[in-house]
N, C-alpha and C. Protein backbone atom coordinates (compact mmCIF):
# COMPACT_ATOMS: atom_id res chain seq x y z
N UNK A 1 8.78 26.30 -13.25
CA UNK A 1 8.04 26.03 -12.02
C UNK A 1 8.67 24.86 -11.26
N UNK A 2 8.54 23.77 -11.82
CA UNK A 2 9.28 22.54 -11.14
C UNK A 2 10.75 23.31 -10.83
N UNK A 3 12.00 23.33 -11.71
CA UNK A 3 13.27 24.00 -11.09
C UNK A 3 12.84 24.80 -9.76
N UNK A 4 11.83 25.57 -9.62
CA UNK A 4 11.92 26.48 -8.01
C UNK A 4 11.43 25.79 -7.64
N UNK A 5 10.73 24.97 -7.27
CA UNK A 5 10.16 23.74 -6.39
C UNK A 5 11.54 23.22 -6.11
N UNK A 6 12.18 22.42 -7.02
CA UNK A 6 12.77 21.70 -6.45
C UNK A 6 14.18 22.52 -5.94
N UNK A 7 14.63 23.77 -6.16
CA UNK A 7 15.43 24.74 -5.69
C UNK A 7 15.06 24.92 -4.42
N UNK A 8 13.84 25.02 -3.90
CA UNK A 8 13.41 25.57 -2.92
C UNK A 8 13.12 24.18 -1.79
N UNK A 9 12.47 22.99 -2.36
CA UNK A 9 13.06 21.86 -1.29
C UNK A 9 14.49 21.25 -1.22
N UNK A 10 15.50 21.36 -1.58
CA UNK A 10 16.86 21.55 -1.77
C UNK A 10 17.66 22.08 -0.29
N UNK A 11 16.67 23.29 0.17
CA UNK A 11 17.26 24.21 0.93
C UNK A 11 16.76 23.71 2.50
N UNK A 12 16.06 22.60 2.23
CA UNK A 12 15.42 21.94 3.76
C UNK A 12 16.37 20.78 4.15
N UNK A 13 16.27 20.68 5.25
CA UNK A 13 17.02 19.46 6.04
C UNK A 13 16.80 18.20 5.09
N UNK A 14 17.28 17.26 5.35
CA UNK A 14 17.02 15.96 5.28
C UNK A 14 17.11 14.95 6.45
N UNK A 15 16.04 13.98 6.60
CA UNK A 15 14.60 13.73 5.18
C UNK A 15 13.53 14.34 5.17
N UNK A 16 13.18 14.65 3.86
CA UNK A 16 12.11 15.38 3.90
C UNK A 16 10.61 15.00 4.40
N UNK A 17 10.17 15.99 4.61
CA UNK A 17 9.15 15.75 5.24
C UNK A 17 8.28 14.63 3.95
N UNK A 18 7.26 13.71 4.52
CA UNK A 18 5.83 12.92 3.63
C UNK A 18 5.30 13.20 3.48
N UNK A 19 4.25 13.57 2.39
CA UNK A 19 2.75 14.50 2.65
C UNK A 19 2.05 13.20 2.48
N UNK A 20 0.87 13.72 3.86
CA UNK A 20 -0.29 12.51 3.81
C UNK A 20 -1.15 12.83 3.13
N UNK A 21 -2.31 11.32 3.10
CA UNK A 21 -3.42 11.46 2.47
C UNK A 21 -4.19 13.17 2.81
N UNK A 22 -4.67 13.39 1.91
CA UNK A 22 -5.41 14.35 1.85
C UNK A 22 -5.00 15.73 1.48
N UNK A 23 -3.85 15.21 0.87
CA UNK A 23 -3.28 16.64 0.07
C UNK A 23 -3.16 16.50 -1.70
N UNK A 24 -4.03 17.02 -1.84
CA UNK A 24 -4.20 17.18 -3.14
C UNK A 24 -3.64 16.75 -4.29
N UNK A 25 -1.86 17.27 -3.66
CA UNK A 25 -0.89 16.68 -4.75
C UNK A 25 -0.70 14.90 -4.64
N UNK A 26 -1.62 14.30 -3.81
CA UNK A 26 -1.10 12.74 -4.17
C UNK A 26 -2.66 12.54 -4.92
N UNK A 27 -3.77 13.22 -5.38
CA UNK A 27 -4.85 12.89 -5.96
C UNK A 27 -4.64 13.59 -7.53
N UNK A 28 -3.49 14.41 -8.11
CA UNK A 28 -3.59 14.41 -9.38
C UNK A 28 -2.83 14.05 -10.03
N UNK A 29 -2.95 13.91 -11.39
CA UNK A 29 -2.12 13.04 -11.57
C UNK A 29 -0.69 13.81 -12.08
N UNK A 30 0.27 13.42 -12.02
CA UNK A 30 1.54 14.20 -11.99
C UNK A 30 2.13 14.82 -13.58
N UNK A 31 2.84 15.61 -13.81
CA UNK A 31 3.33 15.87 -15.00
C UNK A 31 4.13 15.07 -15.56
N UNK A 32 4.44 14.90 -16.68
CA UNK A 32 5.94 14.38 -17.23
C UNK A 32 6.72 15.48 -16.92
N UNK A 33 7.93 13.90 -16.74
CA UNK A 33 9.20 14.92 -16.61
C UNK A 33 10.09 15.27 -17.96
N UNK A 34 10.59 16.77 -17.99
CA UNK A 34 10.85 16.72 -19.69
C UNK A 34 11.75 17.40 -19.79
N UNK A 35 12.77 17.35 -18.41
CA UNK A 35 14.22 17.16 -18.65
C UNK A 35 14.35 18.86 -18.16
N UNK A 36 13.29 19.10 -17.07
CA UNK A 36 13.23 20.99 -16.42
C UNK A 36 14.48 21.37 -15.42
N UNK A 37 15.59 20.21 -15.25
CA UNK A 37 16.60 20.07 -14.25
C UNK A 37 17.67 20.32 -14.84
N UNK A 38 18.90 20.89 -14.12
CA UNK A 38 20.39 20.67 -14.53
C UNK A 38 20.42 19.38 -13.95
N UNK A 39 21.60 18.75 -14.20
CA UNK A 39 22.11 17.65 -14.05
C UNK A 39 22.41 17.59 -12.04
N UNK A 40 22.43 18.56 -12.03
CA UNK A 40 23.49 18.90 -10.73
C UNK A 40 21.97 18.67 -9.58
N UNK A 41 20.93 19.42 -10.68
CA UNK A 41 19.77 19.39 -9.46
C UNK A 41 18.89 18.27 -9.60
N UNK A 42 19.02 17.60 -10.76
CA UNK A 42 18.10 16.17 -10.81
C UNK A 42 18.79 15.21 -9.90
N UNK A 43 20.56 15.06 -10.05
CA UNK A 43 20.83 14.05 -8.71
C UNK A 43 21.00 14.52 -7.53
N UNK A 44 21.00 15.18 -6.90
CA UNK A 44 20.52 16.15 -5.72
C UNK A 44 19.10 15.51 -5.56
N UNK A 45 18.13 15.94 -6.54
CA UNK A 45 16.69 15.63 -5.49
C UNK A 45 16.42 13.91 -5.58
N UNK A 46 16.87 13.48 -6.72
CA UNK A 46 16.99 11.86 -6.82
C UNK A 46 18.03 11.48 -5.14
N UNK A 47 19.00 11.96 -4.77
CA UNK A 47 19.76 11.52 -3.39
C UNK A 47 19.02 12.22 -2.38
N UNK A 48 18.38 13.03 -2.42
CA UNK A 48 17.61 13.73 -1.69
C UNK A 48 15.98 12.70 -0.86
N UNK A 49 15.18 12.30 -2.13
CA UNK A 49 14.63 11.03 -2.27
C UNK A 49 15.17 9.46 -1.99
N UNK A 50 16.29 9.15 -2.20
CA UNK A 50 16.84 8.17 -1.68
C UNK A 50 16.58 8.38 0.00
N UNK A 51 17.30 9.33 0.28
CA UNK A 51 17.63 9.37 2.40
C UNK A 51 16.55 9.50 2.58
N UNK A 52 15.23 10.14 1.65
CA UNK A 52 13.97 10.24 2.86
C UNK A 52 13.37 8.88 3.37
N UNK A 53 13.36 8.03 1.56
CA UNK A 53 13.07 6.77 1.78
C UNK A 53 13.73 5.78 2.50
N UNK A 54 14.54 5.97 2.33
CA UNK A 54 15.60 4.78 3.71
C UNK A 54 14.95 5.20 5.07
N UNK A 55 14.90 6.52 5.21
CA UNK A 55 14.84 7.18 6.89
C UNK A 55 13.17 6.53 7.02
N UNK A 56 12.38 6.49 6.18
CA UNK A 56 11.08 6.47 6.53
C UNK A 56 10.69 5.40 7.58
N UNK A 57 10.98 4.09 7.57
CA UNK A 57 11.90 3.73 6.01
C UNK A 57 10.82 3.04 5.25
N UNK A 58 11.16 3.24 3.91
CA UNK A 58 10.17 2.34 3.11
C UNK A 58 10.83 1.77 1.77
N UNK A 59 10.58 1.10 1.04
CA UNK A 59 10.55 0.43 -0.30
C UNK A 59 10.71 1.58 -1.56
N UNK A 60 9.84 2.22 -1.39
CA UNK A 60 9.65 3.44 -2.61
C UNK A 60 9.01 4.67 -2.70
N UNK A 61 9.38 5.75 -3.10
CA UNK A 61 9.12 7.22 -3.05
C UNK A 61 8.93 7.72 -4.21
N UNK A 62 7.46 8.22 -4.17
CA UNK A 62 7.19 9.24 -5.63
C UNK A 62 7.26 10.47 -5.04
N UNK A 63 7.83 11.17 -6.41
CA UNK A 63 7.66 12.61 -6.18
C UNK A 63 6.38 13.37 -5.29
N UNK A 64 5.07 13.49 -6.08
CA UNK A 64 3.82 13.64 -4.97
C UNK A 64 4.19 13.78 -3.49
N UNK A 65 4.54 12.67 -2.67
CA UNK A 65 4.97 12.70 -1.34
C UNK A 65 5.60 13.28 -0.99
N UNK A 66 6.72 14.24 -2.04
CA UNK A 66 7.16 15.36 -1.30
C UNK A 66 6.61 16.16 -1.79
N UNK A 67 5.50 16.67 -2.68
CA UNK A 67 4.88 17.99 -3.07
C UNK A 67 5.52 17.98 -4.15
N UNK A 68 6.21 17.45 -5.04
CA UNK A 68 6.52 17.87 -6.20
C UNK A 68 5.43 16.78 -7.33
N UNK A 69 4.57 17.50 -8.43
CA UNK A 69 3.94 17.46 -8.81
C UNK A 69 4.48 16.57 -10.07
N UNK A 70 5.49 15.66 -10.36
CA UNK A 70 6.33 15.44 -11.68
C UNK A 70 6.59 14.01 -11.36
N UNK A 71 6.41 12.87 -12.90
CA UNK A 71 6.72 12.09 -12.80
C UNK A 71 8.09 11.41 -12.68
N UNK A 72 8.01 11.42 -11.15
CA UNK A 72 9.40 10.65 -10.94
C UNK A 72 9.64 10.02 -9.31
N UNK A 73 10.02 8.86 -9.54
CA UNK A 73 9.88 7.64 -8.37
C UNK A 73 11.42 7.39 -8.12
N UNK A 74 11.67 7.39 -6.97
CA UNK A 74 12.91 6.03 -6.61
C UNK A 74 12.41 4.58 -5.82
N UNK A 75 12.83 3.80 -6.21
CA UNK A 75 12.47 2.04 -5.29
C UNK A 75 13.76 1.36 -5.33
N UNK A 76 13.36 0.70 -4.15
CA UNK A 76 14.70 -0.24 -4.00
C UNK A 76 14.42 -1.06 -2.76
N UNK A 77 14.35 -2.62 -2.99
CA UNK A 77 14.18 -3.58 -1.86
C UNK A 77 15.29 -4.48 -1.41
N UNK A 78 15.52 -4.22 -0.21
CA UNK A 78 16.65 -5.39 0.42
C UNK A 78 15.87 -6.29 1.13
N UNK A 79 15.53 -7.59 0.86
CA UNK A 79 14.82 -8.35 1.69
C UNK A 79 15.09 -8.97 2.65
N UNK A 80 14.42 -8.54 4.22
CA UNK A 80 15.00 -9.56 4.97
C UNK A 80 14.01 -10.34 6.08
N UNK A 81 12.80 -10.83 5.56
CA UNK A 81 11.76 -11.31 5.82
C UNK A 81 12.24 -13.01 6.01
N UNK A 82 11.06 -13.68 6.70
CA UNK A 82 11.99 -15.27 7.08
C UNK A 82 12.16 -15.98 5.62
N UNK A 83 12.63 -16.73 5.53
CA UNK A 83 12.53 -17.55 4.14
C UNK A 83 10.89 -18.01 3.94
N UNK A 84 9.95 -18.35 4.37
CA UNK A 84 8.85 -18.55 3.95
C UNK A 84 7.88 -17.10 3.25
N UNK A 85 8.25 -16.37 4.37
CA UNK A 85 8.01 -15.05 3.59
C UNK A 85 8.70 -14.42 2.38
N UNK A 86 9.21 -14.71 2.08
CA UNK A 86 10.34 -14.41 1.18
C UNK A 86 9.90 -15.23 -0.20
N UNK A 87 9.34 -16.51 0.24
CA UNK A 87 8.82 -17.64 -1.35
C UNK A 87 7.58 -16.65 -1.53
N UNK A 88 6.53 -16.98 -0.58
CA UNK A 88 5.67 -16.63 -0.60
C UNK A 88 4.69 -15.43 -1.24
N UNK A 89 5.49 -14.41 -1.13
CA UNK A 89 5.44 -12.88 -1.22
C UNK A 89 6.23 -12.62 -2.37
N UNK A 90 7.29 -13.93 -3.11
CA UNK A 90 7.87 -13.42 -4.28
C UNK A 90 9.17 -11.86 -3.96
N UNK A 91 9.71 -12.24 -2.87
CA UNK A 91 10.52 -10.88 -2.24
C UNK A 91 11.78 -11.28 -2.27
N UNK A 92 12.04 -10.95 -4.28
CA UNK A 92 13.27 -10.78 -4.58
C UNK A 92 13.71 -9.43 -4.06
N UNK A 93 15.55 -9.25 -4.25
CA UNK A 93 15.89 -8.13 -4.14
C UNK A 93 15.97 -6.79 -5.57
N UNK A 94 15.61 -5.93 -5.09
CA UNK A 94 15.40 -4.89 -6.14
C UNK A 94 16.62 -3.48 -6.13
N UNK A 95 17.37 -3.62 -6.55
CA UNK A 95 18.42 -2.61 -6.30
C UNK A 95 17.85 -1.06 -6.81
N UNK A 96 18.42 -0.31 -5.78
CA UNK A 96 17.94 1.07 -6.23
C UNK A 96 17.88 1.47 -7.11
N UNK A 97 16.70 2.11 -7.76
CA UNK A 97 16.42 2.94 -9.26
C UNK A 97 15.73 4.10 -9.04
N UNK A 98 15.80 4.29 -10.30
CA UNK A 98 15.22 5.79 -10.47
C UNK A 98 14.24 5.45 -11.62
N UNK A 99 12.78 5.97 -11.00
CA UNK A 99 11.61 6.07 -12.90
C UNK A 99 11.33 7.04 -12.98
N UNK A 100 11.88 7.82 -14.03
CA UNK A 100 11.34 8.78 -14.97
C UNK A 100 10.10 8.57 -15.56
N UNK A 101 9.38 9.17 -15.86
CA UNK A 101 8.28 8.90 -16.55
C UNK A 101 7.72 7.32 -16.43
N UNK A 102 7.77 6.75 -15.55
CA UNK A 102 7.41 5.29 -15.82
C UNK A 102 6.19 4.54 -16.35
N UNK A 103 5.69 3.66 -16.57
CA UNK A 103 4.15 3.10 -17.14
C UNK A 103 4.73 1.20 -16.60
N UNK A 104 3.16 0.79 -16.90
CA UNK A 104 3.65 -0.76 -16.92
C UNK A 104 2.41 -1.51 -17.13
N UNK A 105 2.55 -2.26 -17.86
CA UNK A 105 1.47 -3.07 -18.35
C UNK A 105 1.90 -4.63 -17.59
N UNK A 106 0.54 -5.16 -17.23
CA UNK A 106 0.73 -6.46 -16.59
C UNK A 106 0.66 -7.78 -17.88
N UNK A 107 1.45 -8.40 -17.48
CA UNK A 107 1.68 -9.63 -18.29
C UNK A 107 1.43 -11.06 -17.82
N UNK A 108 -0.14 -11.44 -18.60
CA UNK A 108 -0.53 -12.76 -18.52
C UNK A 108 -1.67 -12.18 -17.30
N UNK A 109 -2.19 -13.09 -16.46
CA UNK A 109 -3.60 -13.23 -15.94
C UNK A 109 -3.33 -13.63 -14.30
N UNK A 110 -1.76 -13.81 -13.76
CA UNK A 110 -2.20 -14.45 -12.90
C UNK A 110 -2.21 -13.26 -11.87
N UNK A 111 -2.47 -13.59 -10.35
CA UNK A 111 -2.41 -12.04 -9.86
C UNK A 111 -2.34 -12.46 -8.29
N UNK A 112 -1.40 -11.54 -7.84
CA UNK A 112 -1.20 -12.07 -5.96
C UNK A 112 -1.44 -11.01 -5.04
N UNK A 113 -2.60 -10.96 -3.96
CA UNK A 113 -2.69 -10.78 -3.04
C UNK A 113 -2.29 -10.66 -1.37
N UNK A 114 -1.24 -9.19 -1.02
CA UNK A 114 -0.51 -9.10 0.44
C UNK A 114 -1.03 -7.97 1.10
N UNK A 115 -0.96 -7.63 2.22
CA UNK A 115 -0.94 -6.44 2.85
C UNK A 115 0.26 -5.27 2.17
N UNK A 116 -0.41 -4.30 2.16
CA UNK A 116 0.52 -3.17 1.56
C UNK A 116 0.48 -1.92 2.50
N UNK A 117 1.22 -1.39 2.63
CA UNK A 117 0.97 0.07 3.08
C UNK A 117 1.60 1.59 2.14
N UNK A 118 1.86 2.31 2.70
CA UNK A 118 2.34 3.41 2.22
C UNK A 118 2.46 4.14 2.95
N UNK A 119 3.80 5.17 2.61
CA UNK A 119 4.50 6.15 3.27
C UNK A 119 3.15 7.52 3.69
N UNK A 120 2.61 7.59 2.88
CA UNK A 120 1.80 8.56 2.61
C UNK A 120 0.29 8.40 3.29
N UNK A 121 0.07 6.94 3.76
CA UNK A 121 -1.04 6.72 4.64
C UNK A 121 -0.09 6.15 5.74
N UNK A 122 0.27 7.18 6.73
CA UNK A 122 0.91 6.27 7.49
C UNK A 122 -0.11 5.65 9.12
N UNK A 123 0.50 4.81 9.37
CA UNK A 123 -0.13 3.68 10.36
C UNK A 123 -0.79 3.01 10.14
N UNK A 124 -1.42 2.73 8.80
CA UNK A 124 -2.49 1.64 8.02
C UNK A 124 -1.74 0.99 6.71
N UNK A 125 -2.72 -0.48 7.10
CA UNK A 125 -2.04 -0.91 5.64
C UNK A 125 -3.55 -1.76 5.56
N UNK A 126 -3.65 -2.29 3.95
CA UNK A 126 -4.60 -3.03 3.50
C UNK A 126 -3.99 -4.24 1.88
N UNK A 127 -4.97 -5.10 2.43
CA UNK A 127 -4.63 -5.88 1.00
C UNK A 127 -4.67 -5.95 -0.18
N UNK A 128 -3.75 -5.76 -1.28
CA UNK A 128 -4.40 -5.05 -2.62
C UNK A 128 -3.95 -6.09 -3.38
N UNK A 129 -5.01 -6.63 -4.58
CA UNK A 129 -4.38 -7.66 -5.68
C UNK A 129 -3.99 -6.93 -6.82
N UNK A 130 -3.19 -7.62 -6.91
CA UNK A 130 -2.37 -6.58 -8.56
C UNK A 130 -1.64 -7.63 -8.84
N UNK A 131 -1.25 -7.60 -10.55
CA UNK A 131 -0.95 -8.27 -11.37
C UNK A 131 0.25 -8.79 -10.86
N UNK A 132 0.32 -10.09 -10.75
CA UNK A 132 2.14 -11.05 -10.04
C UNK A 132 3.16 -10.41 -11.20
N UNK A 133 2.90 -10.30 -12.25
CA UNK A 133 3.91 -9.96 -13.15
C UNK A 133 3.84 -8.90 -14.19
N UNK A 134 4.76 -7.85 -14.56
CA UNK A 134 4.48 -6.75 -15.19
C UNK A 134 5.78 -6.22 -16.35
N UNK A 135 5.10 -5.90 -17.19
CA UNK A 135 6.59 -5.02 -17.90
C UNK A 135 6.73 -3.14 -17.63
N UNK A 136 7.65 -3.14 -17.29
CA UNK A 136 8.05 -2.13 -16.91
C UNK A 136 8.52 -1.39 -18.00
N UNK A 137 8.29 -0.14 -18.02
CA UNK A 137 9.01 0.82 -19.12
C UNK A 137 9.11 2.38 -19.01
N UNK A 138 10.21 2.73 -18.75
CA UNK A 138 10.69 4.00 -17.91
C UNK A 138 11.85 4.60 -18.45
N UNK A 139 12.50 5.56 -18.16
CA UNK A 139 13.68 6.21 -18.01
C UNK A 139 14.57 6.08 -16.80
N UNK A 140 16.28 6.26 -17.02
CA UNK A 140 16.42 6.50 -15.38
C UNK A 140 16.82 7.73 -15.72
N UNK A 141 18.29 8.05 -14.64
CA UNK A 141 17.95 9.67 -14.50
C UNK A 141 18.90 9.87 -15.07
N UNK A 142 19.86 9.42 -16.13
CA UNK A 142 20.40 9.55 -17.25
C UNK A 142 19.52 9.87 -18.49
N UNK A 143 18.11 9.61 -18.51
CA UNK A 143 17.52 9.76 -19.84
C UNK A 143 17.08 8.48 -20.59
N UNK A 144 18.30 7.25 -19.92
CA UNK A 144 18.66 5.93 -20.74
C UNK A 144 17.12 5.29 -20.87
N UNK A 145 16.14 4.55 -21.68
CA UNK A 145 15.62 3.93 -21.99
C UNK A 145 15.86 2.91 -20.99
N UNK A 146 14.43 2.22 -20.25
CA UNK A 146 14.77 0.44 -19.35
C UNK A 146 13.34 -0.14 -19.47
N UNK A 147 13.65 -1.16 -20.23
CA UNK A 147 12.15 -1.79 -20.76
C UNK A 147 12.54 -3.32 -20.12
N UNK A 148 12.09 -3.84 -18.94
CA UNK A 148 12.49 -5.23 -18.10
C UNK A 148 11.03 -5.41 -17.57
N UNK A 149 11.02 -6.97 -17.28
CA UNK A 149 9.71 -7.87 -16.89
C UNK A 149 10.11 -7.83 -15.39
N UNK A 150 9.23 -7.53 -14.41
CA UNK A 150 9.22 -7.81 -12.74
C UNK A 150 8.29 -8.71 -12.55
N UNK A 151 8.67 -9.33 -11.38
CA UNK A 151 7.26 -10.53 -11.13
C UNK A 151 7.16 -10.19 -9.60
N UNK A 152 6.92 -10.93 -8.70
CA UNK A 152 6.79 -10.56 -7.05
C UNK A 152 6.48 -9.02 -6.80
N UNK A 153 7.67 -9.22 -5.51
CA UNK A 153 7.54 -8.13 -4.84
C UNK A 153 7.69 -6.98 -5.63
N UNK A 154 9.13 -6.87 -6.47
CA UNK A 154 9.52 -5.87 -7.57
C UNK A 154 8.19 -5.24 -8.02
N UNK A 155 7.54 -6.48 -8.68
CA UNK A 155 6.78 -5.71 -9.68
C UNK A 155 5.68 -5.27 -8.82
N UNK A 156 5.40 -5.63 -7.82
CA UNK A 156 4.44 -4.69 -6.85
C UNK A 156 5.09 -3.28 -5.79
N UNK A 157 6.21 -3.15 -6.52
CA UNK A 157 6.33 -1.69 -5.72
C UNK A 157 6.42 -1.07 -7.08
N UNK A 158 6.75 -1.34 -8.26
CA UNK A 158 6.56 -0.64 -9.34
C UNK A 158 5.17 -0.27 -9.19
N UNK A 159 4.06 -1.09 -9.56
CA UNK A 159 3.24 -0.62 -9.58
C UNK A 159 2.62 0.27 -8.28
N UNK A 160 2.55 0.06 -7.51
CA UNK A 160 2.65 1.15 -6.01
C UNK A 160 3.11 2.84 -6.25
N UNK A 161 4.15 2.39 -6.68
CA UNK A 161 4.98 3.84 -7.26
C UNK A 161 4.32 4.64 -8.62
N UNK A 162 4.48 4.07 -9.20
CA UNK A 162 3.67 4.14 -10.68
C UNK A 162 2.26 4.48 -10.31
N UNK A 163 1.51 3.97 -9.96
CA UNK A 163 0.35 4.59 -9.15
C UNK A 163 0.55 6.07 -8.97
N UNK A 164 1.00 6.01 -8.32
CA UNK A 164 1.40 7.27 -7.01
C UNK A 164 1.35 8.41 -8.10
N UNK A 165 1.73 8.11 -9.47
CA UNK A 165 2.54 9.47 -9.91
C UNK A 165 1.02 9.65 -11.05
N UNK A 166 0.08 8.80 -11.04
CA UNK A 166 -1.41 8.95 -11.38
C UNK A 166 -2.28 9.27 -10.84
N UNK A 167 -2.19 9.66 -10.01
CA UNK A 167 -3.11 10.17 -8.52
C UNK A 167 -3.53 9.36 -8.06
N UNK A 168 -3.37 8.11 -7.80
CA UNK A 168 -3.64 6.85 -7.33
C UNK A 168 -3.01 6.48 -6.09
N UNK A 169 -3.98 6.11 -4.65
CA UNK A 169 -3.13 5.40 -3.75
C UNK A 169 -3.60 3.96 -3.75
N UNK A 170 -2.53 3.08 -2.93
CA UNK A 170 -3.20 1.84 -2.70
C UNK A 170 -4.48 1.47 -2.37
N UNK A 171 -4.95 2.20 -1.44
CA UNK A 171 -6.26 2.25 -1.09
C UNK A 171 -7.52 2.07 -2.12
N UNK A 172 -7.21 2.61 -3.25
CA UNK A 172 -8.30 2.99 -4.35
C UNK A 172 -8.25 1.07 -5.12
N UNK A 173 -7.36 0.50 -4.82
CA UNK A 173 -6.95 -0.88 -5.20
C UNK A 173 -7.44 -1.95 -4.37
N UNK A 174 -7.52 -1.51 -3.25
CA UNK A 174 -7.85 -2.67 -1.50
C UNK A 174 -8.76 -3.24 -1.55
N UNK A 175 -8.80 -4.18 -1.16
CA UNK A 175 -10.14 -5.00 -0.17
C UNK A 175 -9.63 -3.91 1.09
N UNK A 176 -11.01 -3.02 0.88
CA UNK A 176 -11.42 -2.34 2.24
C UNK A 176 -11.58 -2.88 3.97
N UNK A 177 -12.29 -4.17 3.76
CA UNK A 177 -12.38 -4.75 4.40
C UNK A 177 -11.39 -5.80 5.65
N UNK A 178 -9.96 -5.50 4.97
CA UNK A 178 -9.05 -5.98 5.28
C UNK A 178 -8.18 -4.79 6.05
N UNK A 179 -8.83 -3.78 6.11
CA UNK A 179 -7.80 -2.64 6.55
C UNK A 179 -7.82 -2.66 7.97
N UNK A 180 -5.92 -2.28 8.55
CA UNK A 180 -5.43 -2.88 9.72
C UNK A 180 -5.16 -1.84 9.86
N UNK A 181 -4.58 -0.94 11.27
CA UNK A 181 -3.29 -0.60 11.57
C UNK A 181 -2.12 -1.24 11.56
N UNK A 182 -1.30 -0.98 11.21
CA UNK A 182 0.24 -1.28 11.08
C UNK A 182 0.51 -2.38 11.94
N UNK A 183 0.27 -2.24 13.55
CA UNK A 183 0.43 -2.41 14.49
C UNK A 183 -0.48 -4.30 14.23
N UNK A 184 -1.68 -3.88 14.49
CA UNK A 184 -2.42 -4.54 14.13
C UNK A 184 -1.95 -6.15 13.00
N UNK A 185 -1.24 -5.85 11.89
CA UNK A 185 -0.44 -6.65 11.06
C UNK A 185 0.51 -7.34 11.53
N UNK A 186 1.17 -6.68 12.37
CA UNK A 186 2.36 -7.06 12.77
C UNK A 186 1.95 -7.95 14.09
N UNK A 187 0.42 -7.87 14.69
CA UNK A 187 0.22 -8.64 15.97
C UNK A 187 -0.52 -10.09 15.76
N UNK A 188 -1.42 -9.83 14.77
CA UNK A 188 -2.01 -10.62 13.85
C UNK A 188 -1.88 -11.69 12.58
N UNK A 189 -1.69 -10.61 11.53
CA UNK A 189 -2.05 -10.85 10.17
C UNK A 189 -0.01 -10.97 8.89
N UNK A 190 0.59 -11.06 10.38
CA UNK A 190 2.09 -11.53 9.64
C UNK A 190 2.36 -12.34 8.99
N UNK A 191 1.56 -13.31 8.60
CA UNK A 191 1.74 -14.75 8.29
C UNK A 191 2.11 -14.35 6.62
N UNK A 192 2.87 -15.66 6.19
CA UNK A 192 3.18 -14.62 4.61
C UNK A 192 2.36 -14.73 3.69
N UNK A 193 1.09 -15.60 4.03
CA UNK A 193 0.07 -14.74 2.91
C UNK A 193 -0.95 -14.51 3.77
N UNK A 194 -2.21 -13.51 3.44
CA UNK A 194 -3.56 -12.94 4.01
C UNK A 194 -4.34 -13.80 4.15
N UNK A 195 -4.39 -15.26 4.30
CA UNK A 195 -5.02 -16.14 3.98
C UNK A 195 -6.08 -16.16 5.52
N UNK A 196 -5.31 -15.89 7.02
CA UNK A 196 -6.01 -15.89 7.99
C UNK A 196 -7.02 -14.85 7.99
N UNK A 197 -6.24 -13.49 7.71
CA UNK A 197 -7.07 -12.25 7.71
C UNK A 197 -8.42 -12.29 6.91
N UNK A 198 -8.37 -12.97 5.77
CA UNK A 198 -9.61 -13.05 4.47
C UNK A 198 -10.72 -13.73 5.68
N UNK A 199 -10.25 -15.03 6.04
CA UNK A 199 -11.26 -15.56 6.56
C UNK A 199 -11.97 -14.91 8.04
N UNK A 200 -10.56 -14.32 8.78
CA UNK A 200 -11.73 -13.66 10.07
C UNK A 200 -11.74 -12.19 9.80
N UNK A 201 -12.10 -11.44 8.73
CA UNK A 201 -11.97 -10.13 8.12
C UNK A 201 -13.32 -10.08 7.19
N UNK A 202 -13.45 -11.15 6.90
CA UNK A 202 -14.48 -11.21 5.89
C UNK A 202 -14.48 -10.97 4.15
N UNK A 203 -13.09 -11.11 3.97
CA UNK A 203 -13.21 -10.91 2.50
C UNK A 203 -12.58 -11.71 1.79
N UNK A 204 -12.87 -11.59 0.68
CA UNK A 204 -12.30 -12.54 -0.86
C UNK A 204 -11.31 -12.18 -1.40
N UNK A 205 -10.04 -13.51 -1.23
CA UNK A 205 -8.86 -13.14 -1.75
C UNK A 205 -8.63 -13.57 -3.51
N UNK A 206 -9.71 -14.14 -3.64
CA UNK A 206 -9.66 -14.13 -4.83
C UNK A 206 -10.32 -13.24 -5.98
N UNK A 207 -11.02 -12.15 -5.30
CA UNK A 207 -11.54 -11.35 -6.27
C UNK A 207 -10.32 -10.16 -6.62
N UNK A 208 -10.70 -9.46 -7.99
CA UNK A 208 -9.88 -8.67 -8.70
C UNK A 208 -9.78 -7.33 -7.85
């Protein structure tokens, strides 16, 4: 099943199309992947996934968003936010990967609060707290075993992604109350932490 899926988005332009909220395949949770590809067609849809995400452009792409039902993500951050944004937000650079099957458990208690969005809700973003630091543990698309600690930004598009492939969007994570249009963020609420928005938004940046 997956091989004709992914045989059959193969044969479309690039980039592929996003599927938005409200399609089913980003509310279940995804299969493992258990190796249903030739070699030839796993890096094909892994480069395939790369150009959509650059074109979008965004940070990171789960499978789901293109309709394929299987655990597997690409991420990759080049940061080029001012230097205050950059301390602030913890927005190291993250070189392109691939997660197979990924998971991640958060490490220690402390936890940071930004505006987030997603490819998949597009024109909105909201503030979600999630763990500052996480261990990661995945495959890439060799098969190889990668068990590494992320802290910042990293480890908040892992988890973003990782989400994604649980039927989970950001949204289900948010202070509701904080939700912008895109537009809106960028006229407003840019500052590099949410600290203005909490107070004329009405919500608590310190709750879980």
């Amino acid at each position: 099943m997956l091989a004709e899926l992914v045989a059959e988005l193969l044969t479309r332009p690039l980039p592929w199309p996003i599927v938005q909220a409200g399609d089913p395949v980003l509310r279940n949770p995804a299969r493992p992947y258990e190796g249903e590809l030739s070699a030839e067609a796993l890096a094909a849809l892994v480069e395939g996934m790369k150009v959509t995400m650059h074109e979008a452009p965004g940070v990171g792409l789960a499978a789901p968003q293109i309709g394929l039902p299987v655990r597997i993500a690409v991420a990759e951050h080049r940061p080029g936010a001012d230097p205050s944004t950059l301390r602030a937000r913890g927005m190291t650079p993250l070189p392109f990967r691939v997660l197979v099957n990924p998971r991640y458990t958060p490490l220690g208690s402390e936890r940071a609060a930004f505006f987030e969005g997603c490819l998949s809700v597009s024109g909105w973003q909201a503030v979600v707290s999630r763990p500052l630091r996480v261990r990661l543990e995945t495959q890439d698309e060799t098969g190889a075993s990668v068990d590494e600690e992320l802290a910042g930004w990293p480890a908040r598009i892992v988890q973003h992604e990782t989400d994604h492939l649980g039927g989970m969007l950001y949204l289900d994570r948010a202070e509701l109350r904080s939700l912008s249009t895109s537009a809106a963020v960028v006229a407003r609420w840019s500052q590099p932490t949410p600290a203005d928005a909490a107070r004329e938004l009405g919500f608590d940046l310190t709750s879980d």
